[in-house]
Protein backbone atom coordinates (compact mmCIF):
# COMPACT_ATOMS: atom_id res chain seq x y z
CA UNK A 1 93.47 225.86 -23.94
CA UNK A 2 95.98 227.76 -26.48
CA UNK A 3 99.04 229.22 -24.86
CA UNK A 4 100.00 233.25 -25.15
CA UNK A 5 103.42 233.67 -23.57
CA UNK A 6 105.04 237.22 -23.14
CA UNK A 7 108.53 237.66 -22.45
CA UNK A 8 110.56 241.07 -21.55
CA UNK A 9 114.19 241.16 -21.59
CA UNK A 10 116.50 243.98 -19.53
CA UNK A 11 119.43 244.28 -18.61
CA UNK A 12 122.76 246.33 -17.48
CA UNK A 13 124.96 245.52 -20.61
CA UNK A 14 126.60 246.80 -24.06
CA UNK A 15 124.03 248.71 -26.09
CA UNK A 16 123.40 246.45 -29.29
CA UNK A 17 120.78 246.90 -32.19
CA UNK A 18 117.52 244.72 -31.27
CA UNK A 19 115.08 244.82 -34.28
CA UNK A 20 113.48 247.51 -36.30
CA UNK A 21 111.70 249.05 -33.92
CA UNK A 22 115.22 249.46 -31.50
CA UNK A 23 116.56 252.60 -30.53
CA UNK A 24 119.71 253.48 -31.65
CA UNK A 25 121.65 256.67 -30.44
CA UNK A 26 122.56 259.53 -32.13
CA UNK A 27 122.94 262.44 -30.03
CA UNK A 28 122.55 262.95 -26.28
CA UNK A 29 118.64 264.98 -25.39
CA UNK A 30 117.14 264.73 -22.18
CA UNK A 31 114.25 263.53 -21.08
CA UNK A 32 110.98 265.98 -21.29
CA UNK A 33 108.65 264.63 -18.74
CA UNK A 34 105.33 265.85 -17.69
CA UNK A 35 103.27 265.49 -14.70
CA UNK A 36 101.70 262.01 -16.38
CA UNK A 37 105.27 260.62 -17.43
CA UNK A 38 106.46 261.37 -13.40
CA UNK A 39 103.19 259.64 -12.30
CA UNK A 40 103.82 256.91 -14.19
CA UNK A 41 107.41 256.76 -13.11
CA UNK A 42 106.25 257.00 -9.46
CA UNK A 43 103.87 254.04 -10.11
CA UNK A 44 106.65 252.38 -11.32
CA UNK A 45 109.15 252.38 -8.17
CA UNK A 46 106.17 251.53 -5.92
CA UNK A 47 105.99 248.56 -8.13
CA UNK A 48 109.56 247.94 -8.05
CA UNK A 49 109.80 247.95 -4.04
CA UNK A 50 106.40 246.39 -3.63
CA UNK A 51 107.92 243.23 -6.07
CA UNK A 52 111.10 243.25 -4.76
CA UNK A 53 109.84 242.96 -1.41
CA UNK A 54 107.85 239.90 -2.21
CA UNK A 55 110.95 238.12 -3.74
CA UNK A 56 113.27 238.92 -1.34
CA UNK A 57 110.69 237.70 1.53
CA UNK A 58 110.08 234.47 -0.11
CA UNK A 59 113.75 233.63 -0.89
CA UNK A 60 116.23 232.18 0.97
CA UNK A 61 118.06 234.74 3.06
CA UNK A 62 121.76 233.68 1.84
CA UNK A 63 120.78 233.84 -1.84
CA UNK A 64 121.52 236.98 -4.30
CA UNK A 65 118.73 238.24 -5.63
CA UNK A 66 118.40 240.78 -8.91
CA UNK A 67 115.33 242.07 -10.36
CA UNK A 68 114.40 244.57 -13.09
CA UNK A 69 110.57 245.41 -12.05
CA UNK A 70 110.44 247.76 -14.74
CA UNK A 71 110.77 245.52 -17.36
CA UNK A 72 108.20 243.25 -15.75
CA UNK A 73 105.81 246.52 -15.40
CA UNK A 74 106.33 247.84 -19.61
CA UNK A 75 105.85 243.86 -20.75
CA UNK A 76 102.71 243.71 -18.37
CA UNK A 77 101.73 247.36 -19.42
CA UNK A 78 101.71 246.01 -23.01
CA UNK A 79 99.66 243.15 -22.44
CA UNK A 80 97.09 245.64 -19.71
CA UNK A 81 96.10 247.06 -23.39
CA UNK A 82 94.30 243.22 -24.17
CA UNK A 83 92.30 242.95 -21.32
CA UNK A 84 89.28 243.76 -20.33
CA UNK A 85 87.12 244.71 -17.25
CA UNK A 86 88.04 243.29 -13.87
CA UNK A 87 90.86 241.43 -15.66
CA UNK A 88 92.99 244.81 -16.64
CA UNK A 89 91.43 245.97 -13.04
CA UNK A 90 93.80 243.78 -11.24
CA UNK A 91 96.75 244.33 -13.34
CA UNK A 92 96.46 248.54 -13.55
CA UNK A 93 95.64 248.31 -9.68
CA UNK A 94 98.51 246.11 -9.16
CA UNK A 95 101.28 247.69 -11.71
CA UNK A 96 100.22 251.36 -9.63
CA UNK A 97 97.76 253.29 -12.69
CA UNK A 98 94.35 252.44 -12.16
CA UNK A 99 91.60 254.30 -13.36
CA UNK A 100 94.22 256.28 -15.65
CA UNK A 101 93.41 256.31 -19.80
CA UNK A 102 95.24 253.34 -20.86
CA UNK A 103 96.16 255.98 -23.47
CA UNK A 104 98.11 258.23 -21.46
CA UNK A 105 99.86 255.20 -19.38
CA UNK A 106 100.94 254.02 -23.55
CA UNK A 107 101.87 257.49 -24.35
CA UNK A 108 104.20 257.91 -21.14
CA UNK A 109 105.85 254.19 -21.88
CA UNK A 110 106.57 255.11 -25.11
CA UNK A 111 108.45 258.43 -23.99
CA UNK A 112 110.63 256.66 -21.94
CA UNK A 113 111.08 253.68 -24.50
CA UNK A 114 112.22 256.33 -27.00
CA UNK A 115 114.13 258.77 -24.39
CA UNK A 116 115.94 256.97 -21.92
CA UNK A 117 118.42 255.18 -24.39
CA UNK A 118 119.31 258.91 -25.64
CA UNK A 119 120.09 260.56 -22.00
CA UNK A 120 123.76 259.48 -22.01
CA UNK A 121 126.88 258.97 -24.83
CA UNK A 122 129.31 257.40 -22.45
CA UNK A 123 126.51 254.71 -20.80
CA UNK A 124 125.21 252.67 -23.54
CA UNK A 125 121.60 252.33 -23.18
CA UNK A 126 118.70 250.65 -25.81
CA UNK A 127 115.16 249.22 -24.80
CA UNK A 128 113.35 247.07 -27.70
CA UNK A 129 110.27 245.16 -27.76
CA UNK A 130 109.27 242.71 -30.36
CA UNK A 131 105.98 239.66 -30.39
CA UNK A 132 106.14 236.13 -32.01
CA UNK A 133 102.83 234.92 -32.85
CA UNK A 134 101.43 231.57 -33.76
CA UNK A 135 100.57 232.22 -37.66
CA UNK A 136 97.57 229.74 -36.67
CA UNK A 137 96.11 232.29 -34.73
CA UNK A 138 94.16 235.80 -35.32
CA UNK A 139 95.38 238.37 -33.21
CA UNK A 140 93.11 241.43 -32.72
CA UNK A 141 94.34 244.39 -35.13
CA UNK A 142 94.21 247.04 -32.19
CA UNK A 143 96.40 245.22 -29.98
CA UNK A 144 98.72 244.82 -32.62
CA UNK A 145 98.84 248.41 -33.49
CA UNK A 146 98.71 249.76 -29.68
CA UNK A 147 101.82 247.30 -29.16
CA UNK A 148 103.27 248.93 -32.61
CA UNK A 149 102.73 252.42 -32.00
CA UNK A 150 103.34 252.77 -28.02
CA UNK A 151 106.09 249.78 -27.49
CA UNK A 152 107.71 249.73 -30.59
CA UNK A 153 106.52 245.88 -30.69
CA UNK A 154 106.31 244.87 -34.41
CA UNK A 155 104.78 241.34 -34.88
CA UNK A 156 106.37 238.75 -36.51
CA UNK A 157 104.41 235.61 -37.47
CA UNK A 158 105.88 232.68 -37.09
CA UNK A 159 105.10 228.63 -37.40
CA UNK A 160 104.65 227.69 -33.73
CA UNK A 161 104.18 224.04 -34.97
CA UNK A 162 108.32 223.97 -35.87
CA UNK A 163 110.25 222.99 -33.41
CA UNK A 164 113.03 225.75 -34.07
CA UNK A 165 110.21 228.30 -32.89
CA UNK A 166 111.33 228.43 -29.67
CA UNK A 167 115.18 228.58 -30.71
CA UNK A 168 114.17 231.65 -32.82
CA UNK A 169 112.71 233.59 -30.12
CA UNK A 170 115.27 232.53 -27.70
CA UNK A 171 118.28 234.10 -30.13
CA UNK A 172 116.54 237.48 -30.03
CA UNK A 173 117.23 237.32 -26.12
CA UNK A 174 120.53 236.04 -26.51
CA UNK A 175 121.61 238.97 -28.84
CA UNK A 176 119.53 241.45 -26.61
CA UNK A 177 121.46 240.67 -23.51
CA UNK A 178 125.07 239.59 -25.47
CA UNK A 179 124.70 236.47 -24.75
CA UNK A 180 124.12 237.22 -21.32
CA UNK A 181 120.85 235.14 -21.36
CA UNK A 182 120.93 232.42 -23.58
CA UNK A 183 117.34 231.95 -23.46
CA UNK A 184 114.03 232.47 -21.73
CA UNK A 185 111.43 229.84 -23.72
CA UNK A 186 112.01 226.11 -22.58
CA UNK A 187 109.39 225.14 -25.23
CA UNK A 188 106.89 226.10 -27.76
CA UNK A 189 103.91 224.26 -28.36
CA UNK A 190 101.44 224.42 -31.34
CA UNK A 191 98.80 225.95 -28.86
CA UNK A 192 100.47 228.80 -27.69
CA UNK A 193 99.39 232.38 -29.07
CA UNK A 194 102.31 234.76 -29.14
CA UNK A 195 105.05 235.56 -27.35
CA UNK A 196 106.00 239.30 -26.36
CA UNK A 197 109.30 240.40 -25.28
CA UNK A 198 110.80 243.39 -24.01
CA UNK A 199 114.61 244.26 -24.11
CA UNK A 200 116.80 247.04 -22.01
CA UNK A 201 120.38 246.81 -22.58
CA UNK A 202 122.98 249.28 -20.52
CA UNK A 203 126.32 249.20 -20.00
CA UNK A 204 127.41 251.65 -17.35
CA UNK A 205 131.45 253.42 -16.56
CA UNK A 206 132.08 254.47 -13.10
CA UNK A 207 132.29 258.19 -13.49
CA UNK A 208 135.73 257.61 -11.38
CA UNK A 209 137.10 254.39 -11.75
CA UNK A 210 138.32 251.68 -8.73
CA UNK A 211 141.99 250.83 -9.35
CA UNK A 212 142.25 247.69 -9.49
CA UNK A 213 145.70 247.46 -8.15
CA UNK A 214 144.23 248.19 -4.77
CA UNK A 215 141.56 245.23 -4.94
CA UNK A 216 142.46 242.32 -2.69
CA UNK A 217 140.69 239.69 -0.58
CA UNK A 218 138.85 239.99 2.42
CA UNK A 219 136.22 238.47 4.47
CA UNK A 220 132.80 239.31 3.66
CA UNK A 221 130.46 238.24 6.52
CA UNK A 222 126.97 236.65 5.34
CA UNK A 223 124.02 236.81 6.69
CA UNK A 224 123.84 233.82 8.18
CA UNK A 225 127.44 234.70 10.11
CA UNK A 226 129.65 232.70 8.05
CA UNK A 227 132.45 234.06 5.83
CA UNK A 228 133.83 234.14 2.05
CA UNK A 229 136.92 235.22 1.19
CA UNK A 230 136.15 238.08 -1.64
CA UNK A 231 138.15 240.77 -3.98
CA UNK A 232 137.39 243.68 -2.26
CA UNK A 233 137.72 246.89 -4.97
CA UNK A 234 138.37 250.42 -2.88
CA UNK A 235 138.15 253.80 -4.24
CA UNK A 236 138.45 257.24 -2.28
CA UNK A 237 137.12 260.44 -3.60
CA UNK A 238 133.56 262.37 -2.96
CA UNK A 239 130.18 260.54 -3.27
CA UNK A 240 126.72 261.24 -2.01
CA UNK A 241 126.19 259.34 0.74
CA UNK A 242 123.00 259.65 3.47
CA UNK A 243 121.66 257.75 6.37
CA UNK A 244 117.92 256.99 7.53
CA UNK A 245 116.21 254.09 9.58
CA UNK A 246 119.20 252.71 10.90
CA UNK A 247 120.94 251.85 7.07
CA UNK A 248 123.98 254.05 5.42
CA UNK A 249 123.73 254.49 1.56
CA UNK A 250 126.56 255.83 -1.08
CA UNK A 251 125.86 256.57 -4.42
CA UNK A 252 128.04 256.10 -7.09
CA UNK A 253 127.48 257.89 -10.49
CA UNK A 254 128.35 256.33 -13.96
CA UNK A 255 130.24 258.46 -16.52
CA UNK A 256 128.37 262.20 -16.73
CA UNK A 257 126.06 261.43 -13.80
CA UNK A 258 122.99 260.06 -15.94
CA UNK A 259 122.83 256.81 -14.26
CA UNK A 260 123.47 256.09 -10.82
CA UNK A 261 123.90 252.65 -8.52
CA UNK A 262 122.80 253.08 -4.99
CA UNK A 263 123.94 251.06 -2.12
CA UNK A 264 122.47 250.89 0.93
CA UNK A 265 123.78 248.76 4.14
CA UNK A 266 122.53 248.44 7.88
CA UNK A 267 124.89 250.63 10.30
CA UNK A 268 124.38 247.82 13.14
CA UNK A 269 127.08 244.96 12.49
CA UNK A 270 123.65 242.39 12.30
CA UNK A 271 121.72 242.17 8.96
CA UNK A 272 118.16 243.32 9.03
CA UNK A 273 116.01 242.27 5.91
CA UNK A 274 113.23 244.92 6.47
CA UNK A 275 114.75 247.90 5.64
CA UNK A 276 112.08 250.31 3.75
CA UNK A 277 113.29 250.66 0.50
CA UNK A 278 110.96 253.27 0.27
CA UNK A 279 111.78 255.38 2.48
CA UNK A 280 115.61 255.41 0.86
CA UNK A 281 114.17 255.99 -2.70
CA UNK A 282 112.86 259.01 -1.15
CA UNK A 283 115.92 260.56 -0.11
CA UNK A 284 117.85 262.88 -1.49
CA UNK A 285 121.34 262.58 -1.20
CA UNK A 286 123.06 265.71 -2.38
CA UNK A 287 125.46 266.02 0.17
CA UNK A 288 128.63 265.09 -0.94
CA UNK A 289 131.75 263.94 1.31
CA UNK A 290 134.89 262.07 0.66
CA UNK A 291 134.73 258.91 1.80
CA UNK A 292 136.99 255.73 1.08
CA UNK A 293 134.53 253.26 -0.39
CA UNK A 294 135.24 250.09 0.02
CA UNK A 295 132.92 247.54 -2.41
CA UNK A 296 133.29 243.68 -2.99
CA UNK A 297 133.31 242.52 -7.04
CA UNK A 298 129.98 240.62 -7.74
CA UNK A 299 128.98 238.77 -10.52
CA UNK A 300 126.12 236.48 -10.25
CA UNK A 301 122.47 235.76 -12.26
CA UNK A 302 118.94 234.76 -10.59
CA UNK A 303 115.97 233.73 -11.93
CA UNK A 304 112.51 233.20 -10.34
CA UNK A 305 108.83 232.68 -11.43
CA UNK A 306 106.81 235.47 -10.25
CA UNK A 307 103.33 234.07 -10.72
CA UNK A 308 103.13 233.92 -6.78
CA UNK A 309 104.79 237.63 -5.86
CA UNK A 310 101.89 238.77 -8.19
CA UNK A 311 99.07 237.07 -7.01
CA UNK A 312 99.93 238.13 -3.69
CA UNK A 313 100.82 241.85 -5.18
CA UNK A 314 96.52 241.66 -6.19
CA UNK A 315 97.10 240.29 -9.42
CA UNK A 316 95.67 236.83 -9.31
CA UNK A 317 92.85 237.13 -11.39
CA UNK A 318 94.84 237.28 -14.34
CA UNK A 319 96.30 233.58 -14.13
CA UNK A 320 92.94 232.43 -13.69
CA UNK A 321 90.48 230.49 -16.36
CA UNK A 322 88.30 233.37 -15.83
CA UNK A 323 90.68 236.18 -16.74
CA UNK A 324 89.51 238.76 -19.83
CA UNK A 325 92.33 239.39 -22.71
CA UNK A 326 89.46 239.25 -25.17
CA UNK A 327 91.11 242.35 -26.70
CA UNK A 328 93.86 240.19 -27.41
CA UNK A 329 92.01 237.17 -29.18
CA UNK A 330 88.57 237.78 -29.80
CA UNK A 331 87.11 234.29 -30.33
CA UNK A 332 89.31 232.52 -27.25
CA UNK A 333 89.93 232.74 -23.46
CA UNK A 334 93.07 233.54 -22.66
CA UNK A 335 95.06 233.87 -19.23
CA UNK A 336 98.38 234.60 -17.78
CA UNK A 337 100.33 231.49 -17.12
CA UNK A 338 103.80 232.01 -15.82
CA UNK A 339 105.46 235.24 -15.58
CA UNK A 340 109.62 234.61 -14.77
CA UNK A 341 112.29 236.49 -14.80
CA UNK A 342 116.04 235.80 -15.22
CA UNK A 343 118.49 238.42 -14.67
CA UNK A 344 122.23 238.33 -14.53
CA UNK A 345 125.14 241.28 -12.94
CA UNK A 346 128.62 242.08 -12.72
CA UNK A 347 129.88 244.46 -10.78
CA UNK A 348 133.96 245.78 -11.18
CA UNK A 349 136.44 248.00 -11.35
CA UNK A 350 135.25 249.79 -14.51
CA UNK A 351 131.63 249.76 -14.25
CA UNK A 352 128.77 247.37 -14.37
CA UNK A 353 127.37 244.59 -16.69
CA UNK A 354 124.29 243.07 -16.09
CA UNK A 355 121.45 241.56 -17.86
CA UNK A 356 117.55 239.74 -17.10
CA UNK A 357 114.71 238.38 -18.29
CA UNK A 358 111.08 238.64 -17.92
CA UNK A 359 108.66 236.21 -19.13
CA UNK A 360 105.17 236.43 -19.02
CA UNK A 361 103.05 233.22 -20.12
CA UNK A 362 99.61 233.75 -20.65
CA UNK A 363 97.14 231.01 -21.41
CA UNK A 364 94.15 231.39 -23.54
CA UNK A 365 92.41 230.64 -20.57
CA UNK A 366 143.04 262.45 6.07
CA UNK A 367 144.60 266.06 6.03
CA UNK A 368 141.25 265.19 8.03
CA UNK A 369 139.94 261.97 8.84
CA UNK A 370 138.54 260.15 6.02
CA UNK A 371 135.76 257.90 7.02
CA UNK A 372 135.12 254.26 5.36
CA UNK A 373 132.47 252.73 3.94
CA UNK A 374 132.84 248.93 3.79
CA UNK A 375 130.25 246.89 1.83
CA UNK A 376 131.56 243.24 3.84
CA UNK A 377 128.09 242.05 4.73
CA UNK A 378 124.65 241.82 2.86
CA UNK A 379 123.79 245.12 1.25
CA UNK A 380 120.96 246.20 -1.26
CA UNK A 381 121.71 247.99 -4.54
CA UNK A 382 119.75 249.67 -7.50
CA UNK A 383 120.54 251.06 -10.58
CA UNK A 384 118.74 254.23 -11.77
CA UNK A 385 118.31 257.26 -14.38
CA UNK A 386 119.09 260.30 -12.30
CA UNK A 387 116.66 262.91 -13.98
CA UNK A 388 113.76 260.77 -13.88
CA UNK A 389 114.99 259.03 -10.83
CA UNK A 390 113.55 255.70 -12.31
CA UNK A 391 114.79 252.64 -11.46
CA UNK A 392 115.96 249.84 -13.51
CA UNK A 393 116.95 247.02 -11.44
CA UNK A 394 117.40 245.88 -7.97
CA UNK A 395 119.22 243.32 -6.13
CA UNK A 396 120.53 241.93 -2.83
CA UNK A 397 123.86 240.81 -2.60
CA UNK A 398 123.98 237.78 0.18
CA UNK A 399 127.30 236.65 -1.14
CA UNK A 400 129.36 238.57 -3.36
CA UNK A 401 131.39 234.77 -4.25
CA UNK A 402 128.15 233.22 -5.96
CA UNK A 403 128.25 232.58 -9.26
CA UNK A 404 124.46 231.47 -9.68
């Protein structure tokens, strides 16, 4: 069977110019939403916990994880547009819009394609899409144009018979994610269809700043009760911080307040791995306090086929021989087959740099007391746009010394 492979790259790093179709900004605008674009924005953090869960279940508990669902859910929204009948069923049930116009889920990924780079001048922000397809192989003119028009994706045809196909695609990523990711394709072969990749790129300033003269090392307890020795960055001024369900969280704004990481710890001394990340995506926190915060530097990368989280999410039909994209080729089955992402972070005293990479393979089949907040054992985090309150990557830090 011929091979259709889509890839999405994201990430927390420098803004950089991706294709044509990138957004570049100008001037600062916010984002206009209406009740369709929230929806969809909903859908998407219910997707984001509901994958994240998976993956962190399945891993092992020491490991660092870091995912960016919502790149997985605009590549996969992309390729919802080429299939058909029970096939784009399971993938608009499982990515949270079923039943919705494919039109209006298109029209509300392309505002926040567009918009989201252009909410912030001091966090560098750009999202990009772009396909590769095999110029032996017809794709169907209204995919093409729904992946033009909504996701910015303009085609590029290119010999999939040449070895240096693969090393072409793979240098978009790398320049995406500055050189973050060096590459997502292992291989091309002369039977694959096309390859479709996303790109977000962000680079994010603490709005105040850890000194770094007051970093030092300190134990950092795993979950498995052993210890590292890790650079421990502290910082004491007024954050938003909230408890619920037995876990603390702080949030810490980037430069103007646009973008936001969250982190969120148990309050017992004992690591629990089921706290409801829903529940905490809910909350407000508003209420600020001064608190000395007291963070371990990170920098690590992960990378996992999802194939399995996704099946078990409901979306198994689309990795099967019997899986519908006929709106994608016409005159051959096609089906999913591997979806992986790999993702990379660091986390210090000025801000945050991170990157990952989704790729989806289808196959054609004091004064008063100032309290502390220590971040020494495992703790989640996510990174998020504050007026949409969308979230662009997740992660589990297990071990703030592994490199990965």
């Amino acid at each position: 069977m011929k091979n259709i492979i889509i890839a999405a790259v994201c990430g927390t790093i420098l803004l950089t110019a991706c294709d044509e179709k990138a957004i570049n900004i100008i001037q600062e605008k916010e984002l206009e939403l209406n009740q369709n674009d929230r929806a969809l924005i909903t859908a998407m953090n219910q997707f984001t916990v509901k994958l994240f869960d998976e993956v962190k279940n399945a891993e092992d508990e020491n490991k660092n994880l870091l995912l960016s669902p919502y790149s997985a859910h605009v590549a996969l929204s992309l390729i919802a547009n080429g299939a058909e009948g029970d096939t784009q069923q399971a993938m608009t049930q499982t990515l949270g819009y079923a039943g919705w116009p494919m039109q209006d889920v298109n029209a509300s990924q392309q505002k926040l394609i567009e918009g989201l780079p252009l909410v912030s001048l001091k966090n560098e922000l750009s999202i990009a899409n772009s396909m590769w397809i095999n110029d032996g192989f017809q794709i169907v003119p209204d995919f093409l144009n729904t992946s033009d028009e909504y996701y910015l994706a303009r085609a590029s045809a290119i010999p999939f018979v040449n070895p240096q196909a693969a090393q072409t695609i793979n240098s978009w990523v790398k320049e995406q994610t500055k050189g973050k990711i060096e590459d997502i394709i292992e291989e091309v072969n002369a039977d694959d269809l096309l390859y479709v990749l996303n790109a977000i790129y962000f680079k994010g300033v603490w709005a105040d700043k850890f000194n770094a003269e007051l970093t030092k090392a300190e134990d950092f307890v795993k979950a498995d009760g052993s210890l590292v020795r890790a650079d421990f960055m502290r910082n004491t001024t007024d954050y938003k911080v909230f408890s619920v369900q037995g876990v603390d969280a702080v949030e810490i704004p980037y430069a103007d307040d646009k973008f936001s990481m969250v982190l969120v710890r148990n309050n017992a001394d004992e690591w629990n791995n089921d706290i409801d990340l829903r529940s905490i995506m809910e909350q407000s926190a508003n209420n600020k306090r001064k608190i000395e915060l007291i963070l371990p530097k990170f920098t690590f990368s992960f990378e996992r086929v999802l194939n399995n989280d996704l099946t078990n999410l409901g979306m198994g039909l689309v990795f099967d021989d019997g899986a519908d994209f006929s709106k994608i080729i016409a005159d051959k089955p096609a089906k999913i087959s591997i979806v992986k992402q790999k993702a990379f972070i660091e986390v210090n005293e000025e801000g945050t740099e991170a990157a990952a990479v989704t790729s989806v393979g289808m196959q054609v089949t004091s004064a008063p007391i100032i309290p502390t907040m220590k971040f020494d054992r495992p703790f989640l985090f996510f990174i998020k746009e504050n007026s949409s309150g969308l979230i662009l990557f997740i992660g589990l830090v297990n071990d703030p010394t592994e490199q990965g």
